[in-house]
PDB file of N, CA and C in Angstrom:
ATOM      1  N   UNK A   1       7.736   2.718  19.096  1.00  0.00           N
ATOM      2  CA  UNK A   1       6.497   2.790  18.361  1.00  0.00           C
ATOM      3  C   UNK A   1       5.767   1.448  18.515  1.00  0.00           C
ATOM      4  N   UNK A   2       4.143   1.283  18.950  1.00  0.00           N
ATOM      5  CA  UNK A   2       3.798   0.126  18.400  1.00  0.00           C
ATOM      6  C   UNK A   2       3.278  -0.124  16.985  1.00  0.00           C
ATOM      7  N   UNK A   3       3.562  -1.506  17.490  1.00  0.00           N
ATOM      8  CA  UNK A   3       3.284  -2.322  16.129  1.00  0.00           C
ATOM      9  C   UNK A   3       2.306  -3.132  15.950  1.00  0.00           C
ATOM     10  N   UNK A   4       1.847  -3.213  14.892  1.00  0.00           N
ATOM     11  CA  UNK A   4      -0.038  -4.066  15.101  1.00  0.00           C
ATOM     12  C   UNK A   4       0.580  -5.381  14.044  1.00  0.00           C
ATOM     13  N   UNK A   5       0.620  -6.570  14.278  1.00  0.00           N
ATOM     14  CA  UNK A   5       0.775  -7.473  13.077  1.00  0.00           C
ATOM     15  C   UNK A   5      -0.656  -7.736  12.563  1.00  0.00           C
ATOM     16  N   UNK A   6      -0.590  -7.702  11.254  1.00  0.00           N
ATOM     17  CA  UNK A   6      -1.737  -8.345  10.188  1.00  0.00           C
ATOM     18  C   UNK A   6      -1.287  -9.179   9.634  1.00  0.00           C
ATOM     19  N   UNK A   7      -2.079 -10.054   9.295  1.00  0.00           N
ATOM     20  CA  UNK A   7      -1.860 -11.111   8.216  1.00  0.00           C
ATOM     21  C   UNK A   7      -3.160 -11.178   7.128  1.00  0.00           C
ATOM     22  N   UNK A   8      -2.540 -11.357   6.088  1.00  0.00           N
ATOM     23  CA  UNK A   8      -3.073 -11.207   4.917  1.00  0.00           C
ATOM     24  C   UNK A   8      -2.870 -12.486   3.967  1.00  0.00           C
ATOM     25  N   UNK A   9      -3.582 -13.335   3.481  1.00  0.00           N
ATOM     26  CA  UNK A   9      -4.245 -14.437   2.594  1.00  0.00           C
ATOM     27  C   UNK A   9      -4.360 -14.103   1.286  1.00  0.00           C
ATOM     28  N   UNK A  10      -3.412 -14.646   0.468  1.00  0.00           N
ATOM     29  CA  UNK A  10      -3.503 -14.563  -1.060  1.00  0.00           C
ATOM     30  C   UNK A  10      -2.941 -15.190  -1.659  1.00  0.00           C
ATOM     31  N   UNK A  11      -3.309 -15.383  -2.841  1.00  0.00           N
ATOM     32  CA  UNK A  11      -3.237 -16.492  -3.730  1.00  0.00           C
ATOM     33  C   UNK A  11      -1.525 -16.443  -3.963  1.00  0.00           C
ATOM     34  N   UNK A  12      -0.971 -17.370  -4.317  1.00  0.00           N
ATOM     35  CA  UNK A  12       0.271 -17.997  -4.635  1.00  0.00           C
ATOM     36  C   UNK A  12       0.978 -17.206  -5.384  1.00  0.00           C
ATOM     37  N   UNK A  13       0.016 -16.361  -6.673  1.00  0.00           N
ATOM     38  CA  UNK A  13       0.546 -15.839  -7.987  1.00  0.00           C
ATOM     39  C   UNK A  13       1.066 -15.051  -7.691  1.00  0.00           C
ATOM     40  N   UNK A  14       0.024 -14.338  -6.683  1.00  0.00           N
ATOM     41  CA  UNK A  14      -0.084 -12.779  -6.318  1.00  0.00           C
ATOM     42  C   UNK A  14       1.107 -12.339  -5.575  1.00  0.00           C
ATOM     43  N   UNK A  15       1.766 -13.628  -4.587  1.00  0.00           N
ATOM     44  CA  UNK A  15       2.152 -13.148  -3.861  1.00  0.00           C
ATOM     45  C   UNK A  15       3.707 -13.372  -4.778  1.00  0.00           C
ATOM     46  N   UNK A  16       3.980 -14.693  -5.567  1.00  0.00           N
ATOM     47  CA  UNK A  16       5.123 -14.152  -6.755  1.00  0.00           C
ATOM     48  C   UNK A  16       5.270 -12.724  -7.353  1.00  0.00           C
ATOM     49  N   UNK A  17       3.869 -12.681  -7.632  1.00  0.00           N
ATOM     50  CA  UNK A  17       4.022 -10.965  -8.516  1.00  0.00           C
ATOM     51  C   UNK A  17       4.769  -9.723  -7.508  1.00  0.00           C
ATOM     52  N   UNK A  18       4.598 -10.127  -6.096  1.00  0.00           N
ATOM     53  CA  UNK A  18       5.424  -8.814  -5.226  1.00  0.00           C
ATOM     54  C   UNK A  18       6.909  -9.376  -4.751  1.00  0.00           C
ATOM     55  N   UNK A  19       7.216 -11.046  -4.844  1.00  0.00           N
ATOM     56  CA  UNK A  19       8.193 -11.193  -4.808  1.00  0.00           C
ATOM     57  C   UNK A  19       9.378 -10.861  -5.997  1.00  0.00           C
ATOM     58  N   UNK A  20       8.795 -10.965  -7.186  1.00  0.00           N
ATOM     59  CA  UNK A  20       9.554 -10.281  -8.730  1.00  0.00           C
ATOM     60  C   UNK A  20       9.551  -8.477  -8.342  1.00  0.00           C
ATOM     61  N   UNK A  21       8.650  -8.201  -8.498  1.00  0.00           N
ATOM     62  CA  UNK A  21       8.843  -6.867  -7.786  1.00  0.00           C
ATOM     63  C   UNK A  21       9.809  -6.114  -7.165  1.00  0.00           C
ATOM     64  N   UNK A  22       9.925  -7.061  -5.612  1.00  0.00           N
ATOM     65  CA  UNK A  22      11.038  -7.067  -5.062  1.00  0.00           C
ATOM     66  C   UNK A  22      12.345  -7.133  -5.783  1.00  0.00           C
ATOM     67  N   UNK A  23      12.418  -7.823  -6.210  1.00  0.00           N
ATOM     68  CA  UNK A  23      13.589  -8.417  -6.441  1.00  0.00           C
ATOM     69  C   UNK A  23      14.278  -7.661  -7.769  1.00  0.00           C
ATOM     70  N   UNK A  24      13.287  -7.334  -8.769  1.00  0.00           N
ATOM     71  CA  UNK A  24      13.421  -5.823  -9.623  1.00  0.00           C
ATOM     72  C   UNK A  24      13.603  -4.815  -8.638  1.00  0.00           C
ATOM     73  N   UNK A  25      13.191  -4.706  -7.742  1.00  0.00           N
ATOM     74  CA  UNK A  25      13.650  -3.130  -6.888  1.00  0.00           C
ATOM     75  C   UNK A  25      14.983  -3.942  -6.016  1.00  0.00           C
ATOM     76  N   UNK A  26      15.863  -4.374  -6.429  1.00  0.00           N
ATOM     77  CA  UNK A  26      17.124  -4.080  -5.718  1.00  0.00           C
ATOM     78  C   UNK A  26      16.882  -5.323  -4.321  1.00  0.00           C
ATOM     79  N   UNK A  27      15.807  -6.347  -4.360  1.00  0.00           N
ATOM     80  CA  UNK A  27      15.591  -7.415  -3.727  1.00  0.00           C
ATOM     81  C   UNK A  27      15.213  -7.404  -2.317  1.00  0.00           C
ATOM     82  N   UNK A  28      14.131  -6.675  -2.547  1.00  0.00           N
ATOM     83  CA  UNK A  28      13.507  -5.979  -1.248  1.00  0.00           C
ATOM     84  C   UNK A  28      12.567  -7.491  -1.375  1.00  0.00           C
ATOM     85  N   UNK A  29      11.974  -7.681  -0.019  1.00  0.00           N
ATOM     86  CA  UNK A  29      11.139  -8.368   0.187  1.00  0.00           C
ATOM     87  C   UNK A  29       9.589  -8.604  -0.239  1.00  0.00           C
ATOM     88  N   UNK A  30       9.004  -9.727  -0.674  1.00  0.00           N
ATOM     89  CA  UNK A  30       7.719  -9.224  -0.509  1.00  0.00           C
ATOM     90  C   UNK A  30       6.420  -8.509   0.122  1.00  0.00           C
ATOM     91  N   UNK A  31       6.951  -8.766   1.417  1.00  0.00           N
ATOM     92  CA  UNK A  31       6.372  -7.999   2.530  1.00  0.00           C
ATOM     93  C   UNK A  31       6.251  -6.624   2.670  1.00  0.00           C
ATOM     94  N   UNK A  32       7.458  -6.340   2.312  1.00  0.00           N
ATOM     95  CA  UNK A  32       8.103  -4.987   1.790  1.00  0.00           C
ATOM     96  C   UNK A  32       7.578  -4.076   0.770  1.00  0.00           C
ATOM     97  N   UNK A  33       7.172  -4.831   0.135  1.00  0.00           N
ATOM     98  CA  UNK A  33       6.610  -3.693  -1.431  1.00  0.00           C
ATOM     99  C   UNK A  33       5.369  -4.105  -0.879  1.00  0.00           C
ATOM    100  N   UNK A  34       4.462  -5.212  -0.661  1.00  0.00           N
ATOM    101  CA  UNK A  34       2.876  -4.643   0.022  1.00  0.00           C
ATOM    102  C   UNK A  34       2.986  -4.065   1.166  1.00  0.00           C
ATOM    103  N   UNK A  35       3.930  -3.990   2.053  1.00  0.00           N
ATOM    104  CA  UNK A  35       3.802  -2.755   2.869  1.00  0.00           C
ATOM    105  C   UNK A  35       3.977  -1.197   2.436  1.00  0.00           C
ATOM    106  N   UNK A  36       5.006  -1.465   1.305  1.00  0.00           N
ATOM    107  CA  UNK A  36       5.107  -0.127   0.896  1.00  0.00           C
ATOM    108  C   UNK A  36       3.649   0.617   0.102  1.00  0.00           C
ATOM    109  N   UNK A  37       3.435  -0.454  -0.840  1.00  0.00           N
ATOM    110  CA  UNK A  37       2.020  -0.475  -1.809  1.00  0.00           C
ATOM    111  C   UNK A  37       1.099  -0.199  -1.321  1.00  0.00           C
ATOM    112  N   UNK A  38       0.546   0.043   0.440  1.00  0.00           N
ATOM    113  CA  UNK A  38      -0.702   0.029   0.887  1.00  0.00           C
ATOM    114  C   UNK A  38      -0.412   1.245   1.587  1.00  0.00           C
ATOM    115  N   UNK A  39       0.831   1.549   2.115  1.00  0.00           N
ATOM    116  CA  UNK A  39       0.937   2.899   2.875  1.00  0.00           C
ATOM    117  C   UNK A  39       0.806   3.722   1.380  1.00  0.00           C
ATOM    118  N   UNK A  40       1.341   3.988   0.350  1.00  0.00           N
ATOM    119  CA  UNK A  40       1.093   4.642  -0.558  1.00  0.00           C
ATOM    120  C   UNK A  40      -0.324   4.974  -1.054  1.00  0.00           C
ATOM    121  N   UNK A  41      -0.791   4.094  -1.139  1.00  0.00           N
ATOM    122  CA  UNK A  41      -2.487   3.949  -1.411  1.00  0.00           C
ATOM    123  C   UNK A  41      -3.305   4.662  -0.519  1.00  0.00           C
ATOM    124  N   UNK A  42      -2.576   4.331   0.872  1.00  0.00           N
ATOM    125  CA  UNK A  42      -3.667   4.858   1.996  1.00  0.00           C
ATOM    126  C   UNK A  42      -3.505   6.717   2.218  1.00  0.00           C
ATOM    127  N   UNK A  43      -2.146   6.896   1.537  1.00  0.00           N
ATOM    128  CA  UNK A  43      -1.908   8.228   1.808  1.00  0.00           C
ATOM    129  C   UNK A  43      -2.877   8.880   0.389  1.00  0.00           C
ATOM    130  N   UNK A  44      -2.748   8.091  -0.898  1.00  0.00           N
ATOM    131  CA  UNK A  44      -3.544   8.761  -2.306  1.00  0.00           C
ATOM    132  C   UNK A  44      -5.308   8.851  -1.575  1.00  0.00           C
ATOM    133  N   UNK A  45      -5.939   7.905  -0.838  1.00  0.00           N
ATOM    134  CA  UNK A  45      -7.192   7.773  -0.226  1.00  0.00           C
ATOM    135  C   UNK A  45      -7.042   9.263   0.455  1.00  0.00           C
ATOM    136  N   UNK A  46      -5.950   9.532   1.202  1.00  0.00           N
ATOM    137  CA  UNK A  46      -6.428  10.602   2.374  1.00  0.00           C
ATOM    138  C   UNK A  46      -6.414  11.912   1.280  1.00  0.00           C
ATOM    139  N   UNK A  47      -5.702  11.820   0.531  1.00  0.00           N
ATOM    140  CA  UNK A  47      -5.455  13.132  -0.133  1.00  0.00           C
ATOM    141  C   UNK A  47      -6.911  13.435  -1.135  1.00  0.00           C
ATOM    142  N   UNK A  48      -7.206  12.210  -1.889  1.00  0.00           N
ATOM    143  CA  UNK A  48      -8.613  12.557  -2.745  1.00  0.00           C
ATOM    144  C   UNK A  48      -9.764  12.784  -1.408  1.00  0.00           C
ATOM    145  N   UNK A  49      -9.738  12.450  -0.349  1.00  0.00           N
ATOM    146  CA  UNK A  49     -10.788  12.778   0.845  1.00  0.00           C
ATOM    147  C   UNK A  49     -10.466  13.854   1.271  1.00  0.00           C
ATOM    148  N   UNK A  50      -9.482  14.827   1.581  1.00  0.00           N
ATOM    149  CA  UNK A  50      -9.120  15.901   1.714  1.00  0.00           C
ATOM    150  C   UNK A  50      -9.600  16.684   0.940  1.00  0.00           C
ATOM    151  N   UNK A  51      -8.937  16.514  -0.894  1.00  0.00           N
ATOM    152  CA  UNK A  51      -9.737  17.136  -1.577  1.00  0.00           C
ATOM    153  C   UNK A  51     -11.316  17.041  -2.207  1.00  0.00           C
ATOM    154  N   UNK A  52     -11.912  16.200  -1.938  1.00  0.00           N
ATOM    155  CA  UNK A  52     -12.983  15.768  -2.125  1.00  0.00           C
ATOM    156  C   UNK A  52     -14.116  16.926  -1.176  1.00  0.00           C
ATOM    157  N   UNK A  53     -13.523  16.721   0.568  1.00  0.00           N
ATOM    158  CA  UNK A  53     -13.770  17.539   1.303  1.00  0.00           C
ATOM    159  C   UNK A  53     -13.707  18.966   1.114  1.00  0.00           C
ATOM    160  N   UNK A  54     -12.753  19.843   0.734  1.00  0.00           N
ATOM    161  CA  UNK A  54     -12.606  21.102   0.214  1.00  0.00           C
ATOM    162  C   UNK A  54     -13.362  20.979  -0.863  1.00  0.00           C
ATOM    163  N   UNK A  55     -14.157  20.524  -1.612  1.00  0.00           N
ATOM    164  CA  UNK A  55     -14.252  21.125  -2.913  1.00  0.00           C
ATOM    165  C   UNK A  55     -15.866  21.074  -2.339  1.00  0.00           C
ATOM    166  N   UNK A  56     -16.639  20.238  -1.623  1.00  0.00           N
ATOM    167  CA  UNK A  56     -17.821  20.562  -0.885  1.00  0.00           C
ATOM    168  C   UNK A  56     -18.401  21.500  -0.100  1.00  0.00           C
ATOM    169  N   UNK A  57     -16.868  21.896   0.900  1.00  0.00           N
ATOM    170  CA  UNK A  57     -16.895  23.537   1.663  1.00  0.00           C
ATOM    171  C   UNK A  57     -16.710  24.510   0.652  1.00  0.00           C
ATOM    172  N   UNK A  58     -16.337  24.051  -0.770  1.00  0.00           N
ATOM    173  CA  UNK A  58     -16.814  25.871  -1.538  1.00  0.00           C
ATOM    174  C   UNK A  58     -17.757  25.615  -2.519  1.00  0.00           C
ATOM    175  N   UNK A  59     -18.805  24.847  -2.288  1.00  0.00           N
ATOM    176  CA  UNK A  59     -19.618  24.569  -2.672  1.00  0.00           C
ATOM    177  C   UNK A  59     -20.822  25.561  -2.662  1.00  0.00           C
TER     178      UNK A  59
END
């Protein structure tokens, strides 16, 4: 599979707040829970655009 690297810039706090996170989930990484946190998000985006879309075609 490829792989695209991003890098992402944020404040110090922020990035504590996903390292506690981690580390409450069984000491997963920070990287880890905003990777997980944004694939989740991006899938809730496709689903309200999906339905957003259907509810215009029975319009």
């Amino acid at each position: 599979m490829l792989m695209k690297e991003v890098t992402l810039e944020m404040p110090r706090y922020l990035y504590r707040f996903y390292q506690r996170i981690g580390q409450q989930a069984g000491g997963l990484a920070a990287e880890k829970v905003m990777s997980d946190a944004l694939l989740k998000l991006a899938g809730e985006l496709a689903l309200n655009a999906i339905d957003t879309q259907k509810k215009r075609m029975t319009e």
